[in-house]
N, C-alpha and C. Protein backbone atom coordinates (compact mmCIF):
# COMPACT_ATOMS: atom_id res chain seq x y z
N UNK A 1 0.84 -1.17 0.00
CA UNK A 1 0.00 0.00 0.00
C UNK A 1 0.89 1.23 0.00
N UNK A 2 0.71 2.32 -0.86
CA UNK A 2 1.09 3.40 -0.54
C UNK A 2 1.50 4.02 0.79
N UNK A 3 1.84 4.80 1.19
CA UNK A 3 2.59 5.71 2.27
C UNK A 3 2.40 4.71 3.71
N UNK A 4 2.38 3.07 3.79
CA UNK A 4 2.54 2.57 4.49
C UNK A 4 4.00 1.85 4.31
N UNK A 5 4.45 1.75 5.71
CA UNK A 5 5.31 0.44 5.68
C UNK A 5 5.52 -0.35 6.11
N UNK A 6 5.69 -1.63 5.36
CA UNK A 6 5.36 -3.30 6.44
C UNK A 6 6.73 -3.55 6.52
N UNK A 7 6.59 -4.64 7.46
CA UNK A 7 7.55 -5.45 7.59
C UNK A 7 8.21 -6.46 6.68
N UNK A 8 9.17 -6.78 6.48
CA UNK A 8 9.25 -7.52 5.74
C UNK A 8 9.21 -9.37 5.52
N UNK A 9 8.06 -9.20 6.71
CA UNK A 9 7.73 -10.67 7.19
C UNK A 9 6.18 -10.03 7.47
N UNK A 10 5.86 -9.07 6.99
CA UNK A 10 4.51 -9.19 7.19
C UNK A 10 4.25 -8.44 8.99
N UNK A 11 2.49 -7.84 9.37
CA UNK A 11 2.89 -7.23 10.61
C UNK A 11 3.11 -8.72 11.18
N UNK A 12 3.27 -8.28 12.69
CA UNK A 12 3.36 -8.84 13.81
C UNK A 12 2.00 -9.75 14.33
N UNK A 13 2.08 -10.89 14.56
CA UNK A 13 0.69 -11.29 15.53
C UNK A 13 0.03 -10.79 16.59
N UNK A 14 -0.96 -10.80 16.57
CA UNK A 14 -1.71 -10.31 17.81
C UNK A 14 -1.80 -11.23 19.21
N UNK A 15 -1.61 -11.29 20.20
CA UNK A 15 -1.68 -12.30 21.24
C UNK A 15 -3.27 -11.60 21.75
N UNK A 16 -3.90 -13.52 22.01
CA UNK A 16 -5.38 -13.18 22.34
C UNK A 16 -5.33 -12.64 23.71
N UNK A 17 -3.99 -13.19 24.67
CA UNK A 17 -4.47 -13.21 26.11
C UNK A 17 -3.31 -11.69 26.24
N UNK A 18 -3.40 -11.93 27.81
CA UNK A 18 -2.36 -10.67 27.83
C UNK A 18 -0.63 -10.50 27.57
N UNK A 19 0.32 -10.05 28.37
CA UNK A 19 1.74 -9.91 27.89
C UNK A 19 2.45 -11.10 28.29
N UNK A 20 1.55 -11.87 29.70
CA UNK A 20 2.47 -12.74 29.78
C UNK A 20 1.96 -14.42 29.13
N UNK A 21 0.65 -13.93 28.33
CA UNK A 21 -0.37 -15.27 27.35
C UNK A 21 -0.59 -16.60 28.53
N UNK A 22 -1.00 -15.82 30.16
CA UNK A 22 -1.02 -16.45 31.01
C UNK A 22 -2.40 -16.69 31.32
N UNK A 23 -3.34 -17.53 32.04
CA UNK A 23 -4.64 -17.03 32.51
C UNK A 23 -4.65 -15.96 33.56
N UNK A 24 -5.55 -15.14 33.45
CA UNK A 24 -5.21 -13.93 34.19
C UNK A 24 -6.46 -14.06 35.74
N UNK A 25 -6.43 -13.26 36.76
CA UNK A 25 -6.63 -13.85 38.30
C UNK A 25 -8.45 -13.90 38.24
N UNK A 26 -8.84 -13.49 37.32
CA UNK A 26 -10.39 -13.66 37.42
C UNK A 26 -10.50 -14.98 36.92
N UNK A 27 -9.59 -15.18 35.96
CA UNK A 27 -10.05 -17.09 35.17
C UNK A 27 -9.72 -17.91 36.12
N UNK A 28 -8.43 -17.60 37.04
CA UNK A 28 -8.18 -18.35 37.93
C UNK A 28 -9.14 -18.69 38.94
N UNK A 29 -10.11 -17.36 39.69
CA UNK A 29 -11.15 -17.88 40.35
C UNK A 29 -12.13 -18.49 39.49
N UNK A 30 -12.88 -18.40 39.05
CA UNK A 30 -13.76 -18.36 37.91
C UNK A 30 -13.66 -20.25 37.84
N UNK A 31 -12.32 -20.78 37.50
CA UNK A 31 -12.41 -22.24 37.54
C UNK A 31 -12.13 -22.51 38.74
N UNK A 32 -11.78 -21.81 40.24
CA UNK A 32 -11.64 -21.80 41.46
C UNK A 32 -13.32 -22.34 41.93
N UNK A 33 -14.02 -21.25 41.22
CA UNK A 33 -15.63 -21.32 42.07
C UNK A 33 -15.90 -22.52 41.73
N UNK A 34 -15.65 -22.91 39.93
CA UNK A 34 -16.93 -23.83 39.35
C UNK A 34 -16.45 -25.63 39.83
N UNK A 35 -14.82 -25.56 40.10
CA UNK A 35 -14.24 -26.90 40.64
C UNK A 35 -15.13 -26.60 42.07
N UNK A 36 -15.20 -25.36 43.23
CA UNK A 36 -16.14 -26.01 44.30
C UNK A 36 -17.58 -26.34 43.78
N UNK A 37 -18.08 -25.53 43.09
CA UNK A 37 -19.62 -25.84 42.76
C UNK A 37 -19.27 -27.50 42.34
N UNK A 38 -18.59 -28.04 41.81
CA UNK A 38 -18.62 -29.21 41.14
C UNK A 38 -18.24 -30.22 42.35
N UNK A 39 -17.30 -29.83 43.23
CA UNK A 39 -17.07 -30.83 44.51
C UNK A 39 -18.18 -30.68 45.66
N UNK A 40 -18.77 -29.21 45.86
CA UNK A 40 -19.86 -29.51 46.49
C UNK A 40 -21.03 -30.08 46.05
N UNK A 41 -21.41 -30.13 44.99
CA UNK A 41 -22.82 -30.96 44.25
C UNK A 41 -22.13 -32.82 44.66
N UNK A 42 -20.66 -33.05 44.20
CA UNK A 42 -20.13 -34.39 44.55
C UNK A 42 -20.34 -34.79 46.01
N UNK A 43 -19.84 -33.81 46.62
CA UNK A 43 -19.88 -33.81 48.05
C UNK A 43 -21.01 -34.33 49.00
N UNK A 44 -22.31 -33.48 48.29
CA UNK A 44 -23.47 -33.68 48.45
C UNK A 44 -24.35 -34.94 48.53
N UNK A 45 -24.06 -35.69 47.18
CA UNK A 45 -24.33 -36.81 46.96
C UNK A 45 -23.82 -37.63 47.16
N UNK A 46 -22.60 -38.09 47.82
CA UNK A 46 -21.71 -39.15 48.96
C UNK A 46 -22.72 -38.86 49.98
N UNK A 47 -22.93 -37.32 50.79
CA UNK A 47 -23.35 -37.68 52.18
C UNK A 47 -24.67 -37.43 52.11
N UNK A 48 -25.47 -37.88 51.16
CA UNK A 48 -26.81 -38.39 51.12
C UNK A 48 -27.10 -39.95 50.84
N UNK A 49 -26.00 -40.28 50.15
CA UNK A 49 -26.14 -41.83 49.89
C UNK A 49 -25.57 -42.09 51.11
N UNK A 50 -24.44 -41.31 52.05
CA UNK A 50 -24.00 -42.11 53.01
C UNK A 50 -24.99 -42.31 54.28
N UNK A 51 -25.71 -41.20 54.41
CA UNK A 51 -26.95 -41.16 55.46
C UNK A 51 -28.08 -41.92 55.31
N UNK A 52 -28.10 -41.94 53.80
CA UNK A 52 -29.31 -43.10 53.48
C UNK A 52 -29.11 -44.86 54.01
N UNK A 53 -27.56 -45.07 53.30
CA UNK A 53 -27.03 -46.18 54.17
C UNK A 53 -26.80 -46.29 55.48
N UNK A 54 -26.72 -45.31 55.83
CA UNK A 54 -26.33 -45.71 57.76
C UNK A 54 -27.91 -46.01 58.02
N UNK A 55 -29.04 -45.39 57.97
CA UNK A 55 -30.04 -45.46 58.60
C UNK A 55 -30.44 -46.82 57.85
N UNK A 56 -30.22 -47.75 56.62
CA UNK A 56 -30.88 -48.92 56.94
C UNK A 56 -29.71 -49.57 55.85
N UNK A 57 -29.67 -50.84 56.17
CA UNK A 57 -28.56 -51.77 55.97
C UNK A 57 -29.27 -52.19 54.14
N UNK A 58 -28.52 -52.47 53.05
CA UNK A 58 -29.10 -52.77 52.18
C UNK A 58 -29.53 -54.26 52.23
N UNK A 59 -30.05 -55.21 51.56
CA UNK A 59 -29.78 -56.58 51.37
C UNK A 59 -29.65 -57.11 50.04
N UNK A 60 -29.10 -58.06 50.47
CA UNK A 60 -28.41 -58.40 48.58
C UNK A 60 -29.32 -59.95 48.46
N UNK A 61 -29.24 -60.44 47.09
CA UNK A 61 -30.08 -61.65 46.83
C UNK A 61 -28.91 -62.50 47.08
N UNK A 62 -28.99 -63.80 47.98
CA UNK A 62 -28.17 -65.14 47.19
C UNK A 62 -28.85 -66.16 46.84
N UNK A 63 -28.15 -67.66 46.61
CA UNK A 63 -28.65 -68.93 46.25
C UNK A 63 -29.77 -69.20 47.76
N UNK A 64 -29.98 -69.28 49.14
CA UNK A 64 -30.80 -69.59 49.82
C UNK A 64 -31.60 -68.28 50.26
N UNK A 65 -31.64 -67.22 49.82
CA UNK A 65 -32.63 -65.89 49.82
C UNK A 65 -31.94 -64.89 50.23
N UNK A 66 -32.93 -63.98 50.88
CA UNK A 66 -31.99 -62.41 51.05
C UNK A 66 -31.03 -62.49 52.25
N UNK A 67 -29.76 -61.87 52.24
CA UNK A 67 -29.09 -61.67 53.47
C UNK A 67 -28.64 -60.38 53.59
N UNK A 68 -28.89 -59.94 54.89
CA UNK A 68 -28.51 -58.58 55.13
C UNK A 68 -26.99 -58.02 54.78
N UNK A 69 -26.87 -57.02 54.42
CA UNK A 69 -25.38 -56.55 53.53
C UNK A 69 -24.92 -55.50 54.71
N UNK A 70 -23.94 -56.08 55.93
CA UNK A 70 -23.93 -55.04 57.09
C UNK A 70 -22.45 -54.21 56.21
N UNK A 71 -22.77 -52.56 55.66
CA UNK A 71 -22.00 -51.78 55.24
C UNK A 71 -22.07 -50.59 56.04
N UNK A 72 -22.32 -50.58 57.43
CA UNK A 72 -22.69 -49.47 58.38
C UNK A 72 -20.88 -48.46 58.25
N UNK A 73 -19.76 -49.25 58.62
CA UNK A 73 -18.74 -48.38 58.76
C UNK A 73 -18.41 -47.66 57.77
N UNK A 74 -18.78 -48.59 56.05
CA UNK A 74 -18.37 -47.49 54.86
C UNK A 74 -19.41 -46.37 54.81
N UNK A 75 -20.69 -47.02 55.29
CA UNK A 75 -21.32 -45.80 54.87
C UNK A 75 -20.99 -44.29 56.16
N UNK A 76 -20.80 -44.76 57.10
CA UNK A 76 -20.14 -43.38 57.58
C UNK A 76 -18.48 -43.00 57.62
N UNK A 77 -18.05 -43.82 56.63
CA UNK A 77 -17.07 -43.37 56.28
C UNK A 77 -17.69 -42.37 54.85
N UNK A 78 -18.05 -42.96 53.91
CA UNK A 78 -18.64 -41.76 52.99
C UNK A 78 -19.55 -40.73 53.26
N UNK A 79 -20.50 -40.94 54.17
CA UNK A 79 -20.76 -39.58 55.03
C UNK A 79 -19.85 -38.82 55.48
N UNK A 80 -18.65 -38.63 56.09
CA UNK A 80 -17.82 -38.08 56.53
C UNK A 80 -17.26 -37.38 55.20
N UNK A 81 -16.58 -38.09 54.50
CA UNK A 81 -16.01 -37.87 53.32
C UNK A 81 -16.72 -36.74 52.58
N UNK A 82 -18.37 -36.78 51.95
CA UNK A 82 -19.28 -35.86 51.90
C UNK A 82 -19.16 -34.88 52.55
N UNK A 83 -19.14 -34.88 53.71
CA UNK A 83 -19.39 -33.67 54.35
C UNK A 83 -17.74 -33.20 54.13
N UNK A 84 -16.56 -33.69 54.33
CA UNK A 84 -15.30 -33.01 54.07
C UNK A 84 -15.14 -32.33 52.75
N UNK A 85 -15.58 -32.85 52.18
CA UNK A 85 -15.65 -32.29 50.25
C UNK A 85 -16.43 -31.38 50.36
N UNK A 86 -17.85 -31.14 51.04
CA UNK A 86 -18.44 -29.56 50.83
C UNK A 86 -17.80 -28.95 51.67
N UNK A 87 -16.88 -29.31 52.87
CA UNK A 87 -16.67 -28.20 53.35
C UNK A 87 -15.37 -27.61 52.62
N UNK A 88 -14.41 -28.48 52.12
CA UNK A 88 -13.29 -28.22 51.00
C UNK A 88 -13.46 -27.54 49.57
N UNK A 89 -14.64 -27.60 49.12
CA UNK A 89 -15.37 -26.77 47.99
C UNK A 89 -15.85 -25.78 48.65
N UNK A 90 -16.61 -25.09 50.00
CA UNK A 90 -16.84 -23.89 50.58
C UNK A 90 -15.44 -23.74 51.05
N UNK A 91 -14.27 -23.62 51.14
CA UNK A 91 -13.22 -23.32 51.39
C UNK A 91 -12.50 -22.67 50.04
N UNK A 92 -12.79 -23.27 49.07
CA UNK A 92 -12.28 -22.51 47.57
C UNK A 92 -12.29 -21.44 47.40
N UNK A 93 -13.76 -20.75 47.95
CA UNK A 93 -13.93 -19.37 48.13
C UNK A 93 -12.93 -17.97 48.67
N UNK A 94 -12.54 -18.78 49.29
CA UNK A 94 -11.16 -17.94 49.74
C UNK A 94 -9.63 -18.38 49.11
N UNK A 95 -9.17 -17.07 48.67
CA UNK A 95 -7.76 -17.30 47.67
C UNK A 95 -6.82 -17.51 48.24
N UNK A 96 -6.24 -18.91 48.20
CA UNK A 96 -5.15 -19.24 49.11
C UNK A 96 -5.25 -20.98 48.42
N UNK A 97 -3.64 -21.15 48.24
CA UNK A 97 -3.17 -22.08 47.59
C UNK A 97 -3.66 -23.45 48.77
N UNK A 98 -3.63 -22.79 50.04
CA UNK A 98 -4.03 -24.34 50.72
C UNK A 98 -5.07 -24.55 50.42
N UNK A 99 -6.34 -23.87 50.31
CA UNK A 99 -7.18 -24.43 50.36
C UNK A 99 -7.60 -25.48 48.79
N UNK A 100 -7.01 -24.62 47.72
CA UNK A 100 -6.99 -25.47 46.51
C UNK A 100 -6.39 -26.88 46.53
N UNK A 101 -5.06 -27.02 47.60
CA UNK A 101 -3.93 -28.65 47.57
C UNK A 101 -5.62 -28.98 48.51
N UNK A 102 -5.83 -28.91 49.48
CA UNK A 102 -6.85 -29.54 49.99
C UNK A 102 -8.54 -30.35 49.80
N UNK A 103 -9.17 -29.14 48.88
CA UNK A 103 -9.88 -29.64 47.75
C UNK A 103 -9.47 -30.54 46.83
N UNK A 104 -8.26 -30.28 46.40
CA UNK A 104 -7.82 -31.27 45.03
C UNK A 104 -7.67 -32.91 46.02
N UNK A 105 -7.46 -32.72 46.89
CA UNK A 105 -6.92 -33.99 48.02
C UNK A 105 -8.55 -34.38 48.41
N UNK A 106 -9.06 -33.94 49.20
CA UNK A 106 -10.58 -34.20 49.01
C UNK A 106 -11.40 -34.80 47.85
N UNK A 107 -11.12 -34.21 47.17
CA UNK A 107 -11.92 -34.58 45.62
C UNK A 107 -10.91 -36.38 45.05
N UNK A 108 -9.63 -36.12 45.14
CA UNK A 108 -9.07 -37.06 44.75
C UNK A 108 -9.68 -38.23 45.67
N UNK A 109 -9.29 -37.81 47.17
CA UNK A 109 -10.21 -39.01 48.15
C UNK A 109 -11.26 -39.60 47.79
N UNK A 110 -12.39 -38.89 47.04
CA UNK A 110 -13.82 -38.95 47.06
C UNK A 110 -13.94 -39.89 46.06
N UNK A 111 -12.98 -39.44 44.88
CA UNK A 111 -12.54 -40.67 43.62
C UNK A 111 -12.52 -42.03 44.01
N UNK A 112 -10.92 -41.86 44.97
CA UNK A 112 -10.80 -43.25 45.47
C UNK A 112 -11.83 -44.24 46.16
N UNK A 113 -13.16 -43.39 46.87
CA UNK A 113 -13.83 -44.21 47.50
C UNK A 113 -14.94 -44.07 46.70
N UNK A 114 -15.04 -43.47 45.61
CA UNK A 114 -16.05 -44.19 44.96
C UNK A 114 -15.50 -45.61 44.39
N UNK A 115 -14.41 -45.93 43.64
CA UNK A 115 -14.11 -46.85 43.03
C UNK A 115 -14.03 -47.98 44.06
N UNK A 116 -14.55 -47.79 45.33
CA UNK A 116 -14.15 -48.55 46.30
C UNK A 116 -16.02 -49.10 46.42
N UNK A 117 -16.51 -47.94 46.58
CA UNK A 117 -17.92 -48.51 47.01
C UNK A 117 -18.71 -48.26 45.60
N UNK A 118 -18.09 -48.38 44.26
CA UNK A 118 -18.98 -48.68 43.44
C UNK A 118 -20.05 -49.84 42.91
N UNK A 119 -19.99 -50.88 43.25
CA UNK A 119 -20.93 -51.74 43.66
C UNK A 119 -22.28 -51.64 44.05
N UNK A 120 -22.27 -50.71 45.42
CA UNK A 120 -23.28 -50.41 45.88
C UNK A 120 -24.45 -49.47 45.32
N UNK A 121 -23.91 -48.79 45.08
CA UNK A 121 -24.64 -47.68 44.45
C UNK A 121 -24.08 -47.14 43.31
N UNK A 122 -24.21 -47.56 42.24
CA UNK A 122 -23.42 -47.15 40.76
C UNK A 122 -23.64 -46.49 40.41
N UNK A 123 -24.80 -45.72 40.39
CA UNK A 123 -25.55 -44.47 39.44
C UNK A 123 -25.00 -43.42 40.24
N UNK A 124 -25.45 -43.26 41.27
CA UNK A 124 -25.19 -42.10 42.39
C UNK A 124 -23.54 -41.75 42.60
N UNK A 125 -22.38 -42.93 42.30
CA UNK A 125 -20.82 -43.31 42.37
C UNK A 125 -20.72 -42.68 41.11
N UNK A 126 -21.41 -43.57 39.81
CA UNK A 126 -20.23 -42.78 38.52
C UNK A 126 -20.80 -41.38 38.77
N UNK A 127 -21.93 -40.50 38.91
CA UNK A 127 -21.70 -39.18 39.23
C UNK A 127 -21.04 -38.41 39.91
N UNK A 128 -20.72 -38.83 40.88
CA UNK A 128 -20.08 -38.49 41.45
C UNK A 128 -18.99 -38.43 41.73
N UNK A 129 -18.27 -39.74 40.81
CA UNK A 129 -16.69 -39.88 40.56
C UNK A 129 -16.27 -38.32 39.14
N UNK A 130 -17.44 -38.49 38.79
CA UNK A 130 -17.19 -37.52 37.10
C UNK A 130 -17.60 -36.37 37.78
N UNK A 131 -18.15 -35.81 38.75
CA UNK A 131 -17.97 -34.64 39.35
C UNK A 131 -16.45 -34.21 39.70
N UNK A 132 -15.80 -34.85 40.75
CA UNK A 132 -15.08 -34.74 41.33
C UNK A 132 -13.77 -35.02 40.62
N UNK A 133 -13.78 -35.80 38.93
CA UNK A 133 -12.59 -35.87 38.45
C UNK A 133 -12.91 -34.28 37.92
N UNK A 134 -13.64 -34.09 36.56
CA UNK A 134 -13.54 -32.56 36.41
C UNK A 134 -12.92 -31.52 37.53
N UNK A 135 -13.73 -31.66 38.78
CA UNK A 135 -13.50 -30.58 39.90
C UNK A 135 -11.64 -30.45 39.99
N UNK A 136 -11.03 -31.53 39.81
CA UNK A 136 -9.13 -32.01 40.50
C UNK A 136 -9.10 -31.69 39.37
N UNK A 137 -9.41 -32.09 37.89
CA UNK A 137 -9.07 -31.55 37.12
C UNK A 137 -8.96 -29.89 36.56
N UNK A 138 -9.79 -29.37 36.69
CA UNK A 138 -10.12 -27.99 36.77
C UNK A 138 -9.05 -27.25 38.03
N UNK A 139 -8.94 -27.78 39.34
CA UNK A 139 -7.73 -27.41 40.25
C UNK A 139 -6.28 -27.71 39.99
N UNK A 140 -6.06 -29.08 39.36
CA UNK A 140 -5.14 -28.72 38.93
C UNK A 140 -4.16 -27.49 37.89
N UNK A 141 -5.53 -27.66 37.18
CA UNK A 141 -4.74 -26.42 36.26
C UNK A 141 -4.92 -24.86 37.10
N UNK A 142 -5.39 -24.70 37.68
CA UNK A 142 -5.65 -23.74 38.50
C UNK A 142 -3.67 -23.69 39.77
N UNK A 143 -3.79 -24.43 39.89
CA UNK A 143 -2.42 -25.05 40.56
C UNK A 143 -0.97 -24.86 39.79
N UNK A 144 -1.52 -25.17 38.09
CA UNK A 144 -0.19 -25.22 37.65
C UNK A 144 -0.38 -23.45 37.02
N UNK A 145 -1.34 -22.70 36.91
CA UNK A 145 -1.67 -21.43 36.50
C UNK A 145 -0.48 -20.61 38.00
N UNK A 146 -1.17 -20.76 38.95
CA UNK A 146 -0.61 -20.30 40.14
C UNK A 146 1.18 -20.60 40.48
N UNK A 147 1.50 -21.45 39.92
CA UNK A 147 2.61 -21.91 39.86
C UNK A 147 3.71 -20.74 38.93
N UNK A 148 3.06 -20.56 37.99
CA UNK A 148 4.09 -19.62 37.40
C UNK A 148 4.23 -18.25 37.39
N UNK A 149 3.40 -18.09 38.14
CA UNK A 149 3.75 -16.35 38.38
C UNK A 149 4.85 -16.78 39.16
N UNK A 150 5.89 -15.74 39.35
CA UNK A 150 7.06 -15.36 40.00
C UNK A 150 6.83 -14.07 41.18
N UNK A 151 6.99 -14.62 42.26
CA UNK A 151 6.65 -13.28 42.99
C UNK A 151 7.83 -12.39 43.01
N UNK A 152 6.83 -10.90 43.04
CA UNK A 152 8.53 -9.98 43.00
C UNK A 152 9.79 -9.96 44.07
N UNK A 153 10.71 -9.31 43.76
CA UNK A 153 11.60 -9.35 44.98
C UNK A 153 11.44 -8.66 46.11
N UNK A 154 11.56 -8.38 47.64
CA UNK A 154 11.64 -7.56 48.20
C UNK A 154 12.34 -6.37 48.05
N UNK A 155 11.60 -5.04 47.95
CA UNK A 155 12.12 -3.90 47.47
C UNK A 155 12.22 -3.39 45.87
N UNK A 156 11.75 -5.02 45.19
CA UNK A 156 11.93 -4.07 43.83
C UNK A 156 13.16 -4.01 43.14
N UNK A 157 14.24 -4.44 43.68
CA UNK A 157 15.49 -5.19 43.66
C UNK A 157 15.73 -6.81 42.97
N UNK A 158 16.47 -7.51 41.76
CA UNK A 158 16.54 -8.85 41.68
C UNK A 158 17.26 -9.14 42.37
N UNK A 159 17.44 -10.41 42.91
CA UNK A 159 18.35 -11.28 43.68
C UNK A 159 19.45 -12.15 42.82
N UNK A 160 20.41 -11.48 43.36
CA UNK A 160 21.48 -12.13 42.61
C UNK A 160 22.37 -13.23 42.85
């Protein structure tokens, strides 16, 4: 074009995100909130299936008829668990790296004991396992986002 001048590689690219093409501290909460919304809905549904089981024992069919299925300790072990995961997803709310390693540890727990008591209750387990992987998933990257900022030096000074 006339009275312009390019480069001779053409202009420059545009970067979508900002200078450092990092997620910036609102995205960081933003997947902060929706990993608790996602561990408390998980959360939820452990310590409703777990309360449902404590108050009556299931029974299973065999070859000479029904026998009672005594699962009283898992189920207040997943009650407990429930209730630790909403309170670890209402803890997200506040910005601070512990509370994210703690959620992600919660949520990972909640994994493990579904694959433990999936048997029992399968419908109510795979939801709740696929809650809670998204949720660790979503914190992790939240984890490795937080990871690379560099905090400044004291004074404004590098350290040499």
């Amino acid at each position: 074009m006339r009275g312009q001048q390019s480069e001779p590689n053409g202009p420059a690219p545009r970067r979508a995100g900002g200078p450092d093409s990092g997620a910036g501290p609102d995205d960081r909460r933003s997947g902060r909130l929706v990993a608790g919304l996602l561990l408390g809905v998980a959360g939820a549904i452990d310590a409703s299936v777990g309360a449902s089981v404590v108050r009556v024992d299931p029974y299973v069919v065999v070859d000479e008829g029904f026998r009672r299925l005594d699962v009283t300790g898992w189920a207040w072990l997943q009650l407990v668990a429930g209730l630790a995961t909403v309170a670890a997803a209402l803890a997200l709310t506040v910005n601070r790296r512990a509370t994210v390693l703690a959620a992600a540890g919660a949520g990972s727990f909640d994994i493990l004991l579904t694959v433990l008591l999936l048997p029992y209750h399968p419908v109510e387990r795979a939801l709740s396992a696929l809650l809670a992987a998204v949720a660790v998933c979503l914190l992790a990257g939240c984890l490795r986002a937080a990871g690379r900022r560099r905090p400044a030096a004291p004074g404004g000074r590098g350290i040499s």
